[in-house]
Protein backbone atom coordinates (compact mmCIF):
# COMPACT_ATOMS: atom_id res chain seq x y z
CA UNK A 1 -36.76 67.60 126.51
CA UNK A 2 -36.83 69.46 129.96
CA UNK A 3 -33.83 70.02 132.47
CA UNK A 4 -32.41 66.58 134.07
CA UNK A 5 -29.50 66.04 136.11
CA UNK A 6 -26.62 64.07 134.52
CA UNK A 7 -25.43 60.86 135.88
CA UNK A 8 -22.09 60.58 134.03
CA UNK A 9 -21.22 64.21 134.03
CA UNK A 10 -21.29 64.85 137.74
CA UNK A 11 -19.13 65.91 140.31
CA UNK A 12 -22.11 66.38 143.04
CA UNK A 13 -25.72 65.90 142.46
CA UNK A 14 -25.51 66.44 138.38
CA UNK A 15 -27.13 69.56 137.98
CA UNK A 16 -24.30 71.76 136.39
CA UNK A 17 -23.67 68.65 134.29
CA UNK A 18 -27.44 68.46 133.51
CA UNK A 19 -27.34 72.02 132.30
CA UNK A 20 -24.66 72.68 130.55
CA UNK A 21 -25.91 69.42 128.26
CA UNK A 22 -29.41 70.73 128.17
CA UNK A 23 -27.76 74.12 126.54
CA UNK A 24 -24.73 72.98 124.43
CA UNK A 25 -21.90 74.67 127.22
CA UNK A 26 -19.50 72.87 128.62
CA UNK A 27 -19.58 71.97 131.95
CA UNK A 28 -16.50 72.94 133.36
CA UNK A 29 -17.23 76.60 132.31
CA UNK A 30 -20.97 76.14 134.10
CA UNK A 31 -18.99 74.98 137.46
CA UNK A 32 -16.76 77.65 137.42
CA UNK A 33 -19.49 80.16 136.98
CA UNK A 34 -21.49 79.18 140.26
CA UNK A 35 -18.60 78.90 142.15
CA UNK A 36 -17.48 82.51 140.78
CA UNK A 37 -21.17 83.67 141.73
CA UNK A 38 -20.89 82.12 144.99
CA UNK A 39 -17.39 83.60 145.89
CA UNK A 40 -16.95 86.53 144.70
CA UNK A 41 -20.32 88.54 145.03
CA UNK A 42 -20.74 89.30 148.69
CA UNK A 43 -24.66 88.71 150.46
CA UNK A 44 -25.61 86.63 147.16
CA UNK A 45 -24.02 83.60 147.80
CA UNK A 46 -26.39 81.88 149.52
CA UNK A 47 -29.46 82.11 146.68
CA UNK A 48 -27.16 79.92 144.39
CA UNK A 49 -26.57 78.07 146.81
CA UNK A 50 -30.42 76.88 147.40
CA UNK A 51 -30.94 77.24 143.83
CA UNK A 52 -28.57 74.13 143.40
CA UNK A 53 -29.76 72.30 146.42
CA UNK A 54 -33.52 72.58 145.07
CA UNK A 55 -32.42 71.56 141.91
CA UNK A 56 -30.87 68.64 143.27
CA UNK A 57 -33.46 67.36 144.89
CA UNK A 58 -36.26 68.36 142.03
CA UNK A 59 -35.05 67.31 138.72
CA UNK A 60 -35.00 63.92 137.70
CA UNK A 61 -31.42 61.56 136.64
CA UNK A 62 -31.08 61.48 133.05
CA UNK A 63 -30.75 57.88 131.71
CA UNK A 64 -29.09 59.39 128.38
CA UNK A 65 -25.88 61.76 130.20
């Protein structure tokens, strides 16, 4: 079972959703670590940022979440 985006458990393409059911977290906690990441360290905001867009446009919809 590899990586998928959710399709219930999204609030913008899935992938936070995806992976926080892929690893048992909870998915609220994984959103509020990339936008923590993307606020608050200065000059690294912008690899998350690709990072999610990538991932939104790689990684298949799950059918299951």
């Amino acid at each position: 079972m590899g990586l998928k985006r959710a399709t219930r458990d999204r609030w913008i393409a899935g992938v936070c959703g995806g992976l926080a059911h892929r690893y048992g977290w909870r998915p609220g906690l994984v959103r509020l670590a990339l936008v923590l990441v993307i606020v608050l360290i200065p000059g690294f905001n912008v690899i998350p940022l690709v990072a999610y867009a990538l991932a939104a446009y790689f990684l298949p919809e799950s059918e299951a979440y």
